[in-house]
N, C-alpha and C. Protein backbone atom coordinates (compact mmCIF):
# COMPACT_ATOMS: atom_id res chain seq x y z
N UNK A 1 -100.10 -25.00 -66.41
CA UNK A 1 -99.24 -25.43 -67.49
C UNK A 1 -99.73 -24.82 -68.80
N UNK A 2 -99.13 -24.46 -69.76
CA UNK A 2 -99.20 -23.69 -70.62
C UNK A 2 -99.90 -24.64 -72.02
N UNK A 3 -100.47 -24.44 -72.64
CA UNK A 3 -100.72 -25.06 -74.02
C UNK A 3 -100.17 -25.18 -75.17
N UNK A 4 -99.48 -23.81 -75.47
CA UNK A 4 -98.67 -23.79 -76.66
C UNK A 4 -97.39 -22.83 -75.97
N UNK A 5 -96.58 -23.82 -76.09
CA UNK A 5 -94.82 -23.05 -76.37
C UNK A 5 -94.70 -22.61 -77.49
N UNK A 6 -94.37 -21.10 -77.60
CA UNK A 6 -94.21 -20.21 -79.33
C UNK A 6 -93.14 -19.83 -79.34
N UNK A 7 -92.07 -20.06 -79.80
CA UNK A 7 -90.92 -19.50 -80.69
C UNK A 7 -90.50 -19.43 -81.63
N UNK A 8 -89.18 -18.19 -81.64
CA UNK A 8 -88.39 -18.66 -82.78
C UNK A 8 -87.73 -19.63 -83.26
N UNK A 9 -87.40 -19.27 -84.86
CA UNK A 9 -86.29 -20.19 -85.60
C UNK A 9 -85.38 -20.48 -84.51
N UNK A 10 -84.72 -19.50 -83.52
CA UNK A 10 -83.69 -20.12 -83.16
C UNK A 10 -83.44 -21.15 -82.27
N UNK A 11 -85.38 -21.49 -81.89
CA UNK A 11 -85.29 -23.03 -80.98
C UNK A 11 -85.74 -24.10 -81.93
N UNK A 12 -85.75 -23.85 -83.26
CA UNK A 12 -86.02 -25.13 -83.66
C UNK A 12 -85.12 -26.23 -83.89
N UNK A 13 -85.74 -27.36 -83.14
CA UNK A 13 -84.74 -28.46 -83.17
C UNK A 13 -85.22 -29.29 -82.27
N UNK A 14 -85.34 -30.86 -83.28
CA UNK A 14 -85.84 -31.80 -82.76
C UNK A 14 -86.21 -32.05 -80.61
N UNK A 15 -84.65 -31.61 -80.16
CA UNK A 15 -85.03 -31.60 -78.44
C UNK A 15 -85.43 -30.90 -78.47
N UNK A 16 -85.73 -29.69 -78.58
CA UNK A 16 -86.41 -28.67 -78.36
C UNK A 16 -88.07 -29.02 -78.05
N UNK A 17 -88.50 -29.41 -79.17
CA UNK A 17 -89.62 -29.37 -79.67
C UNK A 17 -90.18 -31.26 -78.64
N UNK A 18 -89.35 -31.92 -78.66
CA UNK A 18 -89.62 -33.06 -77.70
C UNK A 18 -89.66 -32.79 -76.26
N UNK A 19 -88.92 -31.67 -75.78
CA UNK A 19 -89.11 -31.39 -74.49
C UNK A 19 -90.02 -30.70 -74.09
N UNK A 20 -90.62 -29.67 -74.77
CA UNK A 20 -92.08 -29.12 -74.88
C UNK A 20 -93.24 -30.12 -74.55
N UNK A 21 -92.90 -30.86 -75.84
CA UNK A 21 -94.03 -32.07 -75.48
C UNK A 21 -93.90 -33.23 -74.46
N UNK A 22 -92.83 -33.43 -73.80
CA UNK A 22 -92.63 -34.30 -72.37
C UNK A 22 -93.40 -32.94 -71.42
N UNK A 23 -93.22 -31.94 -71.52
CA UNK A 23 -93.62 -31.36 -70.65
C UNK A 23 -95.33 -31.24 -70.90
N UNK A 24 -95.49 -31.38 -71.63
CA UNK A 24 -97.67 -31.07 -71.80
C UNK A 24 -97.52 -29.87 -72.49
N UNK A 25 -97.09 -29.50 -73.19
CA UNK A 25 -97.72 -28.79 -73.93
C UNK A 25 -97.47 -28.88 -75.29
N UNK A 26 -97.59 -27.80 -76.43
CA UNK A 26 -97.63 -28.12 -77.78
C UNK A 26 -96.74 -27.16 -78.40
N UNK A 27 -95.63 -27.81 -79.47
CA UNK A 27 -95.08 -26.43 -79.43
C UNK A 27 -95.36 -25.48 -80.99
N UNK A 28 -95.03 -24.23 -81.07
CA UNK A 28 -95.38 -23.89 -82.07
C UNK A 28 -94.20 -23.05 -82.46
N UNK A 29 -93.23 -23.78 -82.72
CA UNK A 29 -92.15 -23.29 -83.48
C UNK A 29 -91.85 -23.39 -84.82
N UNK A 30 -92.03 -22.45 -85.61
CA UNK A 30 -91.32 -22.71 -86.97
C UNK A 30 -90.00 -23.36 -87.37
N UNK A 31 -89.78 -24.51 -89.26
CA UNK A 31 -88.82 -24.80 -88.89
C UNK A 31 -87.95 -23.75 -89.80
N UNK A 32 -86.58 -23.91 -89.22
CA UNK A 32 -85.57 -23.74 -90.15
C UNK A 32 -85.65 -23.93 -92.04
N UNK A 33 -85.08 -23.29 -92.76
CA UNK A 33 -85.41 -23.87 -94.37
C UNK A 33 -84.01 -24.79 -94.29
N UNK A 34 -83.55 -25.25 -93.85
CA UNK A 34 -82.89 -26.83 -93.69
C UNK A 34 -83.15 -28.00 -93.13
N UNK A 35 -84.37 -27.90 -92.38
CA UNK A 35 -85.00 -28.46 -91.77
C UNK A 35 -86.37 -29.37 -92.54
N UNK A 36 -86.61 -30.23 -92.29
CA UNK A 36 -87.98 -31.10 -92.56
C UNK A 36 -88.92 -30.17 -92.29
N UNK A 37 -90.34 -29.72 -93.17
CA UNK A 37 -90.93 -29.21 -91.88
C UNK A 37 -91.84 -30.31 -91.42
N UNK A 38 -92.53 -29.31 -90.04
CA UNK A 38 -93.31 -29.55 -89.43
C UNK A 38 -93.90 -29.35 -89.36
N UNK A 39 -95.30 -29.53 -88.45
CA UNK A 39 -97.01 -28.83 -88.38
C UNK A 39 -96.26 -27.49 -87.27
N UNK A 40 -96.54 -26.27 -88.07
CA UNK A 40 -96.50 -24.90 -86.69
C UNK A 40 -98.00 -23.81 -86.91
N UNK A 41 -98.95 -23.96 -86.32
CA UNK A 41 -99.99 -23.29 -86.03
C UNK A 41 -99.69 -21.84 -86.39
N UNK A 42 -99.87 -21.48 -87.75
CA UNK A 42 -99.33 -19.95 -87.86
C UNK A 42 -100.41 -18.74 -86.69
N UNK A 43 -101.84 -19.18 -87.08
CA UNK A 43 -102.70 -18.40 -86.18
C UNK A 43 -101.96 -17.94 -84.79
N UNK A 44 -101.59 -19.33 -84.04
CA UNK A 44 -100.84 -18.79 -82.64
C UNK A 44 -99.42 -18.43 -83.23
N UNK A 45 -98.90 -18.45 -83.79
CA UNK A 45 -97.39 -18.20 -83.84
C UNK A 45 -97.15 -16.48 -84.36
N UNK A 46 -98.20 -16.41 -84.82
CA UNK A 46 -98.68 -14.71 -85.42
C UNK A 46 -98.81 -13.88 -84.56
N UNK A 47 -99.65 -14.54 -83.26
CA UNK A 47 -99.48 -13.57 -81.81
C UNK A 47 -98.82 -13.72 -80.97
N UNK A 48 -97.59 -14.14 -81.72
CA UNK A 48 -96.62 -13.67 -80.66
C UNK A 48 -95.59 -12.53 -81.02
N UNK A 49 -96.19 -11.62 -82.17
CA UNK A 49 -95.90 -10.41 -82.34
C UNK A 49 -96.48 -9.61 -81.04
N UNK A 50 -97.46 -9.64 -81.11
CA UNK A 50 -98.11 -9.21 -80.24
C UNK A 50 -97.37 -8.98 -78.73
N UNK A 51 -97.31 -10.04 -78.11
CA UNK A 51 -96.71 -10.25 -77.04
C UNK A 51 -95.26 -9.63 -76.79
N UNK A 52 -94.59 -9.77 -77.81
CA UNK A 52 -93.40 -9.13 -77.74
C UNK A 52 -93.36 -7.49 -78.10
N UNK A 53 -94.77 -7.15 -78.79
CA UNK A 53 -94.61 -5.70 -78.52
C UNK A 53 -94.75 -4.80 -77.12
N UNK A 54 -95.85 -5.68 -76.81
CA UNK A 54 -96.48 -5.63 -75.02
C UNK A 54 -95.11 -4.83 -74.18
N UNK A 55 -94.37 -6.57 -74.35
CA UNK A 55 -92.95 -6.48 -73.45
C UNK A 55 -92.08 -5.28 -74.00
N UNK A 56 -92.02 -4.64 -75.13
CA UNK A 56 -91.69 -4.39 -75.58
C UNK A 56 -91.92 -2.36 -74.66
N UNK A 57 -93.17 -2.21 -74.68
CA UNK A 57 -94.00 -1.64 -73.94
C UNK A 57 -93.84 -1.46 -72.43
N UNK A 58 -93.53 -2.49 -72.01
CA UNK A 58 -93.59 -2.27 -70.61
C UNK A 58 -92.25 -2.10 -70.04
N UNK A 59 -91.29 -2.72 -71.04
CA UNK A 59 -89.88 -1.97 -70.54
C UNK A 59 -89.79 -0.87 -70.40
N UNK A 60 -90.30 0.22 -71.44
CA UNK A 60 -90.39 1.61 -70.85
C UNK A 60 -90.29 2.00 -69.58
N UNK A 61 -90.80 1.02 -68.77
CA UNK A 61 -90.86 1.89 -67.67
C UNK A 61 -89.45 0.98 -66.71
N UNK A 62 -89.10 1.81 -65.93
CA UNK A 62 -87.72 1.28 -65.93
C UNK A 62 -87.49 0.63 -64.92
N UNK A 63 -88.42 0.32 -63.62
CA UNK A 63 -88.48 -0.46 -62.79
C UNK A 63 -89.06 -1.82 -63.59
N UNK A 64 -89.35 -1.79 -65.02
CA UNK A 64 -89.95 -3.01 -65.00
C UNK A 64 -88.70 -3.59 -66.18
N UNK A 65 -87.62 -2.76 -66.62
CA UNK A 65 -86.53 -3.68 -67.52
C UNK A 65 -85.79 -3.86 -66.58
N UNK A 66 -85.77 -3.33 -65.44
CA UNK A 66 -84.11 -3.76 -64.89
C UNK A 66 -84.20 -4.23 -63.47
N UNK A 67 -86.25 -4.60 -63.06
CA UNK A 67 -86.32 -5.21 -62.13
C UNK A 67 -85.45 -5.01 -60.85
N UNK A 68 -86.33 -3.83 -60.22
CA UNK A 68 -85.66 -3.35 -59.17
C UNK A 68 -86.53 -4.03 -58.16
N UNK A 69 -87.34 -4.31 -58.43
CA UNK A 69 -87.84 -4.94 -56.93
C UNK A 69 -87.20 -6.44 -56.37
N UNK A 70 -87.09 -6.87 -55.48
CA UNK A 70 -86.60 -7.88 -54.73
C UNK A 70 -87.49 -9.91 -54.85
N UNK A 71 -88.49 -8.73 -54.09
CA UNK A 71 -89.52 -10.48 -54.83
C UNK A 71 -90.37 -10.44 -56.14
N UNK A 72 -90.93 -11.57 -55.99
CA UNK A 72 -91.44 -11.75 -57.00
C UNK A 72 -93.06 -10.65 -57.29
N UNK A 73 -93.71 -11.10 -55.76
CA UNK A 73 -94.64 -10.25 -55.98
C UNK A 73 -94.65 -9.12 -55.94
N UNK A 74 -93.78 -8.45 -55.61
CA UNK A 74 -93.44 -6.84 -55.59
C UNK A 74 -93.44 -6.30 -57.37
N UNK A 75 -92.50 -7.18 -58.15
CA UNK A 75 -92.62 -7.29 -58.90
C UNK A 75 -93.72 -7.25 -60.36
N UNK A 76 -94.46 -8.08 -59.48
CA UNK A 76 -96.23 -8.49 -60.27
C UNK A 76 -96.38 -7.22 -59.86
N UNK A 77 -96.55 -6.39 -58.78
CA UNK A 77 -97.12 -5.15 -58.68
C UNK A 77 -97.15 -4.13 -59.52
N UNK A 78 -95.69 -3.83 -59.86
CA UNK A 78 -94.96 -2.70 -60.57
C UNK A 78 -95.48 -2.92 -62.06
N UNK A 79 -95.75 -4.45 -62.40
CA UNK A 79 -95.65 -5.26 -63.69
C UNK A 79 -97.31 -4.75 -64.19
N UNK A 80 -98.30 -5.25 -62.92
CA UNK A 80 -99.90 -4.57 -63.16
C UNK A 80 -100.12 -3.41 -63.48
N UNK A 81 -99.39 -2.44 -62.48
CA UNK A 81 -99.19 -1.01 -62.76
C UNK A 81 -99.06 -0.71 -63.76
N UNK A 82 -97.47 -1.18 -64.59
CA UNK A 82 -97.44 -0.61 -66.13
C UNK A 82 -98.35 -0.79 -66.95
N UNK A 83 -98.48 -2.02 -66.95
CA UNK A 83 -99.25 -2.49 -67.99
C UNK A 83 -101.17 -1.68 -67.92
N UNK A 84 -101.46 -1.68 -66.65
CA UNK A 84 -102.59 -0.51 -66.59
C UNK A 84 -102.76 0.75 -67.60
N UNK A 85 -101.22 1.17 -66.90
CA UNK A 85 -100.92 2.44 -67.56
C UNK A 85 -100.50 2.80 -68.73
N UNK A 86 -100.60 1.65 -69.49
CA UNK A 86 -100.20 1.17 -70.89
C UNK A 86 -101.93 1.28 -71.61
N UNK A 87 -102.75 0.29 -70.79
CA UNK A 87 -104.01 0.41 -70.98
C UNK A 87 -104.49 1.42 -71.45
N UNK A 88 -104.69 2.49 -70.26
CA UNK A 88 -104.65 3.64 -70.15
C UNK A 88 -104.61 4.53 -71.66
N UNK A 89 -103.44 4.03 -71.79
CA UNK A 89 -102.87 5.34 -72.97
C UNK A 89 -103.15 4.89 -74.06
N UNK A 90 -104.07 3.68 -74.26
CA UNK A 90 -104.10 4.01 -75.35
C UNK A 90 -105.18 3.36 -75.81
């Protein structure tokens, strides 16, 4: 189970942010400027630039945006691979 749920503005909203926390974890969504705010952990919410450049990264390769493999773990395979080869380069 995950620790922190990170998103965007565009999930902020009270269920949102309550269903995170029925589920165990914490969320770290920014609010809206119409919104009350709230406590959002900028430290984690900052790396999730990060993460989305990654993905961002590994679509390049084109078995891994348009998910040609069948299962899941076939999948993880192709997914290790890129991301190796991402390693790799740089």
């Amino acid at each position: 189970m995950p620790v922190w749920v990170v998103a965007d503005r565009g999930y902020s909203s009270h269920a949102f942010r309550q269903h995170v926390w029925d589920l165990g974890a914490r969320p770290a969504v920014p609010t809206r400027r119409d919104e009350a705010p709230v406590a959002c952990p900028m430290p984690i919410y900052n790396n999730r630039n990060r993460v989305e450049r990654l993905w961002a990264r590994l679509k390049e390769w084109r078995a891994v945006a348009t998910r040609y493999e069948k299962t899941a773990s076939s999948f993880l395979g192709v997914l290790c691979l890129a991301a190796t080869a991402d390693w790799l380069r740089r």
